[in-house]
Protein backbone atom coordinates (compact mmCIF):
# COMPACT_ATOMS: atom_id res chain seq x y z
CA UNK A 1 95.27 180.74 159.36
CA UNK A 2 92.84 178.48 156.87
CA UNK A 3 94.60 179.91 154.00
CA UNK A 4 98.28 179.57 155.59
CA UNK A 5 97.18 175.69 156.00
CA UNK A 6 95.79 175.60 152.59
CA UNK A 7 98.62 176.86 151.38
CA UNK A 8 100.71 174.06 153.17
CA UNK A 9 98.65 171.39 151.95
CA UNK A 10 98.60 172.27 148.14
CA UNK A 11 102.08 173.30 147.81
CA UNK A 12 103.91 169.49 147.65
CA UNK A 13 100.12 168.36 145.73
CA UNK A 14 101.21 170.38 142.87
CA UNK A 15 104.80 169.63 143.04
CA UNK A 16 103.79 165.86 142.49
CA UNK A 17 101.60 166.41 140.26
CA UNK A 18 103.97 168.75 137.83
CA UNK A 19 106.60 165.32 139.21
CA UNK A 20 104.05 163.14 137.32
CA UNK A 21 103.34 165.06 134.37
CA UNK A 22 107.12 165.19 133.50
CA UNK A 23 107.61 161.79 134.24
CA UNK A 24 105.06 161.42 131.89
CA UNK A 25 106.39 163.42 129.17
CA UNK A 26 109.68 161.68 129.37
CA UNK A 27 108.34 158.25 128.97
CA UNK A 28 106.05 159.54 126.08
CA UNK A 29 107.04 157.02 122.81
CA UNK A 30 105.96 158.05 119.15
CA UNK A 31 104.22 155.10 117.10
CA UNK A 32 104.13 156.85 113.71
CA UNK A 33 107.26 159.11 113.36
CA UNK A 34 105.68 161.48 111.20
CA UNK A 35 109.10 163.24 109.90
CA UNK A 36 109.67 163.80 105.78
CA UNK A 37 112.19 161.58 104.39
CA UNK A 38 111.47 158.63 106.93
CA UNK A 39 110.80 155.19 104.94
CA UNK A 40 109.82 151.45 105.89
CA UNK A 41 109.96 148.83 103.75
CA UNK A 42 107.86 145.35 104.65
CA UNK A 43 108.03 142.13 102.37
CA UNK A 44 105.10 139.22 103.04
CA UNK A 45 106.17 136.08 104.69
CA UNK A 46 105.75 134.20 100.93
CA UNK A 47 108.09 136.44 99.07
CA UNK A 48 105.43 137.44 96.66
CA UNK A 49 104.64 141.03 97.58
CA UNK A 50 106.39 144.10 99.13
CA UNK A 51 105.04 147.51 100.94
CA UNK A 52 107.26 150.24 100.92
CA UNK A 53 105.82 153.65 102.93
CA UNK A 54 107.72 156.86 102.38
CA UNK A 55 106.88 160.27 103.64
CA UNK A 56 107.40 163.34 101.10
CA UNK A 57 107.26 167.07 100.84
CA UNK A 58 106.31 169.07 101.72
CA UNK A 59 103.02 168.92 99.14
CA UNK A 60 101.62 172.39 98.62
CA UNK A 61 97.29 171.83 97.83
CA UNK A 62 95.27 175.07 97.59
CA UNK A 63 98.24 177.12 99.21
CA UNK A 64 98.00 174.89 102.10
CA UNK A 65 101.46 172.42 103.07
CA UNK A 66 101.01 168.77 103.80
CA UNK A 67 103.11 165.45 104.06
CA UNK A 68 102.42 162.99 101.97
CA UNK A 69 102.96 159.20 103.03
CA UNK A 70 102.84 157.35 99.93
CA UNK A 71 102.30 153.28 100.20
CA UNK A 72 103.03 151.39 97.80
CA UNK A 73 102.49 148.02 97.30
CA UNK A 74 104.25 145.68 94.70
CA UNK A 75 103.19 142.22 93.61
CA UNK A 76 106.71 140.82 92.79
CA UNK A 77 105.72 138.46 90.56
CA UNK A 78 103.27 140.39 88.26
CA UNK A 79 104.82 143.76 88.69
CA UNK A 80 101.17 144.89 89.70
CA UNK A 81 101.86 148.12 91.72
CA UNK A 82 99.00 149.74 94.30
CA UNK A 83 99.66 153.44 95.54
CA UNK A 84 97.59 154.87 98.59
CA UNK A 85 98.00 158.53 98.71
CA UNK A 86 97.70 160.26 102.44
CA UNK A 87 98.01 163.97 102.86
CA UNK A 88 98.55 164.62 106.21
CA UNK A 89 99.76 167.34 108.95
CA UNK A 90 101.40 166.65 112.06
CA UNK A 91 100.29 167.94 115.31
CA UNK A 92 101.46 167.47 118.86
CA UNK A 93 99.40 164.58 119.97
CA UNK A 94 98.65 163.21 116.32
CA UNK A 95 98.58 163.04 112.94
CA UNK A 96 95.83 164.56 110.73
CA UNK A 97 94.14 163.56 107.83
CA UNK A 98 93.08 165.73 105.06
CA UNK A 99 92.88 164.13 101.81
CA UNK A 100 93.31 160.45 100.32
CA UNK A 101 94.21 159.31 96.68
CA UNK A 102 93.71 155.41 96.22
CA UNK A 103 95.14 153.90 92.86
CA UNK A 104 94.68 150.20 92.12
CA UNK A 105 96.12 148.30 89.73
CA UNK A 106 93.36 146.35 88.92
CA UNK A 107 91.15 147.76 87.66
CA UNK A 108 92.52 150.28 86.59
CA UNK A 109 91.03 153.16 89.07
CA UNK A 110 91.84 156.30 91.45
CA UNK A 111 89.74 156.80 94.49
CA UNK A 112 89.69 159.75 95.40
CA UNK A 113 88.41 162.25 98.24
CA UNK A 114 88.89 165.81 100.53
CA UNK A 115 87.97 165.90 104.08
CA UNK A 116 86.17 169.05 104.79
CA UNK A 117 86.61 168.45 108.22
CA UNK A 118 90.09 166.34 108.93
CA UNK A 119 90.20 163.75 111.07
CA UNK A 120 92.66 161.60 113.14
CA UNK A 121 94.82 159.49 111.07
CA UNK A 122 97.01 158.11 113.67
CA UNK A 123 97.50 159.45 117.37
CA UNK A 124 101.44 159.48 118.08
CA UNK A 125 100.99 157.81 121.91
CA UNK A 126 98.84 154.91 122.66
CA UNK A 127 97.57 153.05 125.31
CA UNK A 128 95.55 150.05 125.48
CA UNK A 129 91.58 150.34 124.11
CA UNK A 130 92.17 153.53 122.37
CA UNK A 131 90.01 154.23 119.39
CA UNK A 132 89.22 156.36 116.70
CA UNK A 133 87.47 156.66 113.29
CA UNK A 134 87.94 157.54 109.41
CA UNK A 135 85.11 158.35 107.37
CA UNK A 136 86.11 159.21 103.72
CA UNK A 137 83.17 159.83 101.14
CA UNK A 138 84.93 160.44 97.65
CA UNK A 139 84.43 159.26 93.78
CA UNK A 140 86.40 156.18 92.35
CA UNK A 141 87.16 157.08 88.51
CA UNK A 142 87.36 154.13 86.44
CA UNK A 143 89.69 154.11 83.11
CA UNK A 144 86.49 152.61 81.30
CA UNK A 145 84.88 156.28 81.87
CA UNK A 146 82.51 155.19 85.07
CA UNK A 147 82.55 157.20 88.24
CA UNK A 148 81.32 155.34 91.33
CA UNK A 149 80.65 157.33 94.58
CA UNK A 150 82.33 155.27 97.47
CA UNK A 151 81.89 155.43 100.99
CA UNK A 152 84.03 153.82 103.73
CA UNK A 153 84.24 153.72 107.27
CA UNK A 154 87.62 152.50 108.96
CA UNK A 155 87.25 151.85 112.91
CA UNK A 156 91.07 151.55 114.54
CA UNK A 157 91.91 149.82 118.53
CA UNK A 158 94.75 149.13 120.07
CA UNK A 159 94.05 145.63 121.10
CA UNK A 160 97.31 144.82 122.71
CA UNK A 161 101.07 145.12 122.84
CA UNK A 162 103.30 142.61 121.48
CA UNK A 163 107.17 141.61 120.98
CA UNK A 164 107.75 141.68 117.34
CA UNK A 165 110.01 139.61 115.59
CA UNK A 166 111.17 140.47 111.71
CA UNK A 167 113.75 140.21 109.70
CA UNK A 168 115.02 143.67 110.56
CA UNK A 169 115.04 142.95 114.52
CA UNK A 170 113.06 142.14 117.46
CA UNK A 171 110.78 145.13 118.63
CA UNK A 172 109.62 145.39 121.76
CA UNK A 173 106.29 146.51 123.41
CA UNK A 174 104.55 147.01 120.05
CA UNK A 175 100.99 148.53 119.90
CA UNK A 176 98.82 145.85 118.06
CA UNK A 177 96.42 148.07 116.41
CA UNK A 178 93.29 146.56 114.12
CA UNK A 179 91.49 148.12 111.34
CA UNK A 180 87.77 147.27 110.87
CA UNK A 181 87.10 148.37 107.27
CA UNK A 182 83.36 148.95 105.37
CA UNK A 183 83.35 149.91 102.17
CA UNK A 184 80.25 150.61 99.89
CA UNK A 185 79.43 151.77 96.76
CA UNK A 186 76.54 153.10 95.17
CA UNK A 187 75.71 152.69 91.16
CA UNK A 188 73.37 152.94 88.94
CA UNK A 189 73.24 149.36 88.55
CA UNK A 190 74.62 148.05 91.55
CA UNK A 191 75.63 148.32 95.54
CA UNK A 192 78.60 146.23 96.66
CA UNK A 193 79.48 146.18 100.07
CA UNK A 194 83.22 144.88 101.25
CA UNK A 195 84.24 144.37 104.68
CA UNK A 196 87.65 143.13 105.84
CA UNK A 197 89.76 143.24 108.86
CA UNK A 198 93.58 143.76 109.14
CA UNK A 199 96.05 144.02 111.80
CA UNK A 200 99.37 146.46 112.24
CA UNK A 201 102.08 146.85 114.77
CA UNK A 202 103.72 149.91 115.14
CA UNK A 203 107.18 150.13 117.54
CA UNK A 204 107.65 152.88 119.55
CA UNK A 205 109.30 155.08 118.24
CA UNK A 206 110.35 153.18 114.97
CA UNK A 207 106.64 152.89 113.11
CA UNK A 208 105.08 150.55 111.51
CA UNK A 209 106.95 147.01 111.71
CA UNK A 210 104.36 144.32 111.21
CA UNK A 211 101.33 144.03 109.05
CA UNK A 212 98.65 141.05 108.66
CA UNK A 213 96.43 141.71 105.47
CA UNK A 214 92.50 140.52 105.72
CA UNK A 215 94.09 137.19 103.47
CA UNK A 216 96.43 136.51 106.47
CA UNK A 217 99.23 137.33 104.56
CA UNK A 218 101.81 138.74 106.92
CA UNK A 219 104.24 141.46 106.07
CA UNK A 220 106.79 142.11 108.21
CA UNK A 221 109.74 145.15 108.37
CA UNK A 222 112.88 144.52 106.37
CA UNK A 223 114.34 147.76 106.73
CA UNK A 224 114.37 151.16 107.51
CA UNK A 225 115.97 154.82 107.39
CA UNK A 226 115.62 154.93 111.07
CA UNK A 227 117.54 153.52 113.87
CA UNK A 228 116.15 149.86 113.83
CA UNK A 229 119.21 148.22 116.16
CA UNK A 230 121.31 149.56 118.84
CA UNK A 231 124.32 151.00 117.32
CA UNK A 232 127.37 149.07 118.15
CA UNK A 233 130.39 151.45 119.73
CA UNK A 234 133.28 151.56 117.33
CA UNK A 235 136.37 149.26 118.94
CA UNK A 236 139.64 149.40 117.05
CA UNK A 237 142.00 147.04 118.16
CA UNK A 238 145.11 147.77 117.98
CA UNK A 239 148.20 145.17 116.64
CA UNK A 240 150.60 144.80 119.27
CA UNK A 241 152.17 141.24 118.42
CA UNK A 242 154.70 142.81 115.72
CA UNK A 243 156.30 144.70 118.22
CA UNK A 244 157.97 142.28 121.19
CA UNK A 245 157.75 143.65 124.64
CA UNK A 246 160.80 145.47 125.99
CA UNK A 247 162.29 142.61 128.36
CA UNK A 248 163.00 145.23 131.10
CA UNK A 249 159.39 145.62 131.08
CA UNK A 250 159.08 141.84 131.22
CA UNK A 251 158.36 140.63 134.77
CA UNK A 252 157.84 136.70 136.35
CA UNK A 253 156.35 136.15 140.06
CA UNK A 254 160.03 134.94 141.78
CA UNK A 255 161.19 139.09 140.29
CA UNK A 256 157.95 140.02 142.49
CA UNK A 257 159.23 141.81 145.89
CA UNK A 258 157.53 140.75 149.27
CA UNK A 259 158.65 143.73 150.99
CA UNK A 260 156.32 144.65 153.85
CA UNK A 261 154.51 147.94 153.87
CA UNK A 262 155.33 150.54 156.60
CA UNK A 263 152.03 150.05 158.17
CA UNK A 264 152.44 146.24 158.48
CA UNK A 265 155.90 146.82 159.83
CA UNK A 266 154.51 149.05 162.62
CA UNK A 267 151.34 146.77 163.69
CA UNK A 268 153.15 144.73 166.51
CA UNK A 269 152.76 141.01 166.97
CA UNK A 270 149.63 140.72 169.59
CA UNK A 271 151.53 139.81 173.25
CA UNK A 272 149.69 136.77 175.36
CA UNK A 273 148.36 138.62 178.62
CA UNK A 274 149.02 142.25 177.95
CA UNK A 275 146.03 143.10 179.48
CA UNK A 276 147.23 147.15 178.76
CA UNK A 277 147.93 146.37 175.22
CA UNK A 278 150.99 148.17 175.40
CA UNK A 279 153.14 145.26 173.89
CA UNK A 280 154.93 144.03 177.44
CA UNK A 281 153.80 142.23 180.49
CA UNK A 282 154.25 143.96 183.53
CA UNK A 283 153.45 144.99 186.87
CA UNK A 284 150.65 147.38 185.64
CA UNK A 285 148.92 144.05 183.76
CA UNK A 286 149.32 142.51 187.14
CA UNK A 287 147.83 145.79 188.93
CA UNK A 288 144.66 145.68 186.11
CA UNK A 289 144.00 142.07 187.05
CA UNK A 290 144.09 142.67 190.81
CA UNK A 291 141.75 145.67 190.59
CA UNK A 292 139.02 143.70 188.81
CA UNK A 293 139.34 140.55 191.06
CA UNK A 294 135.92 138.84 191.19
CA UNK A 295 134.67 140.90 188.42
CA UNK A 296 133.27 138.80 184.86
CA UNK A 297 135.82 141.75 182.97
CA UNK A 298 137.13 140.02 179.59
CA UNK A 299 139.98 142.24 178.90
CA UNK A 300 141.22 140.73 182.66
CA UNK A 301 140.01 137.44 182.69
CA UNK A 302 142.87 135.91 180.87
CA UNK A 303 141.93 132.55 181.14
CA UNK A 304 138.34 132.66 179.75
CA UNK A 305 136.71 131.14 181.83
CA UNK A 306 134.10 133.91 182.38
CA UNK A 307 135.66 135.58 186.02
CA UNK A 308 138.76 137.20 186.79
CA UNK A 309 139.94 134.91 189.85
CA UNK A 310 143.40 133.95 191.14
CA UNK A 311 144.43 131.85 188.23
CA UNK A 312 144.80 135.05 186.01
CA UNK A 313 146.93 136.30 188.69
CA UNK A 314 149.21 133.26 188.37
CA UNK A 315 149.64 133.40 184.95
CA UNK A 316 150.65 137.22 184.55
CA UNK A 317 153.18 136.43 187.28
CA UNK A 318 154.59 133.43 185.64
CA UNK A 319 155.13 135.85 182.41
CA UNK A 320 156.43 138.47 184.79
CA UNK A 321 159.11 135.74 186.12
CA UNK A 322 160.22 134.55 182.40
């Protein structure tokens, strides 16, 4: 009996729960479509820069496949180009870090380094408060012949969600997402510490759309390969004014027939005091009144005034006599 009872009480438990979960699943949105051939392209708010990200590949390292997104950042003016190199996998809940190439412009340089252990590069849903961490020890080669060993330390969190407006379109619920960044580096003859803090919005299912760089600068989304805009259905309309209309087909409201319908030819004209409702006062209206005599009946009291009395009589006898 206690397991018949169990048995009763778990059954619709689970069914909400498995209700939930695909409710869930459904509403699920991806920040960072991770697919190959995908591509954003943001300009600052000044006109002096632009960041285009692409993702390529696949990239084969050591026999092993990866993505690569490949940022690169333009200063229009100067022609000054900075690439950032990510080679990354894509899992079901996020995307995975293995290896990072940095070249700068100025100076000339490559940062390099290999995750032994990868780490989260970007989790494909986010909520509010979520946080995670990239730790990247590697070498920065100088063209001058120097090798500097480099650590940094990058802390993400979602710190809100925002409407988005850019020159592409207006994004809605966008995860604000800001990047703490420590950098140090260790020489012979020197340690240099930088720390700066940036913000990025990413649309759900769209990417990154927004970006604020630790100057302020803000670059926003000026296009994309994916679907940035509803698409608009495809309405031909067709020419109708070189061909007149037919004037048989032509019709003005005195051509318009009135004609009754059979069913309001059959609804008779209500009669005054057919109590019977058969469409003629008679003896048996007279005969209904009679019987109810006294009585507060409203299909008999023809007078209204609230009691069937001899003054209903009179008046079905009066329409008897005409």
């Amino acid at each position: 009996m206690k397991k018949t009872a169990f048995s009763r009480w778990i059954k619709p438990v689970l069914v909400l729960s498995l209700a939930c979960f695909f409710a869930f699943t459904a509403t699920a949105q991806n920040y960072y479509p991770a697919d190959i051939g995908n591509m954003w392209v943001l300009e600052s708010s000044d006109g002096t820069a632009r960041s285009t990200y692409t993702l390529e590949g696949p990239e084969i390292i050591n026999g092993e496949e990866y993505i690569l997104l490949q940022i690169r950042t333009e200063e229009l003016e100067t022609g000054e180009v900075d690439t950032d190199k990510y080679f990354l996998t894509v899992g079901s809940d996020a995307i995975t870090l293995h290896r990072t190439v940095l070249e700068f412009a100025l100076p000339p340089s490559t940062l390099s380094a290999d995750l032994p252990t990868p780490v989260t590069f970007f989790p494909l849903q986010l909520v509010m408060g979520d946080q995670w961490q990239i730790t990247v020890d590697g070498e920065a080669k100088l063209e001058i012949g120097l090798t500097i060993s480099v650590n940094s330390v990058t802390n993400f969190e979602v710190v809100g969600f925002e409407d988005v407006i850019t020159p592409s379109g207006t994004f809605q619920n966008c995860a604000k997402v800001r990047l703490d960044l420590l950098v140090a580096a260790d020489t012979a003859f020197l340690d240099l510490e930088i720390e700066s803090t940036t913000h990025q919005w990413f649309a759900p299912d769209i990417g990154p759309v927004q970006y604020e760089n630790s100057d302020g600068l803000l670059f926003s989304l000026t296009s994309s390969n994916l679907p940035t805009t509803p698409e608009e259905p495809d309405i031909t309309v067709e020419d109708t004014t070189s061909e007149p209309i037919p004037e048989e087909e032509t019709t003005t409201a005195e051509d318009a027939t009135t004609e009754p319908t059979p069913e309001e030819e059959t609804v008779p004209e209500p009669v005054p005091y057919d109590v019977n409702g058969d469409g003629v006062v008679n003896i048996l209206d007279l005969t209904i009144v009679a019987s109810r005599f006294g009585e507060s009946d409203v299909d008999a009291d023809v007078t209204g005034d609230g009691i069937v009395n001899i003054l209903d009589l009179v008046l079905i006898a009066q329409t008897l006599s005409n």
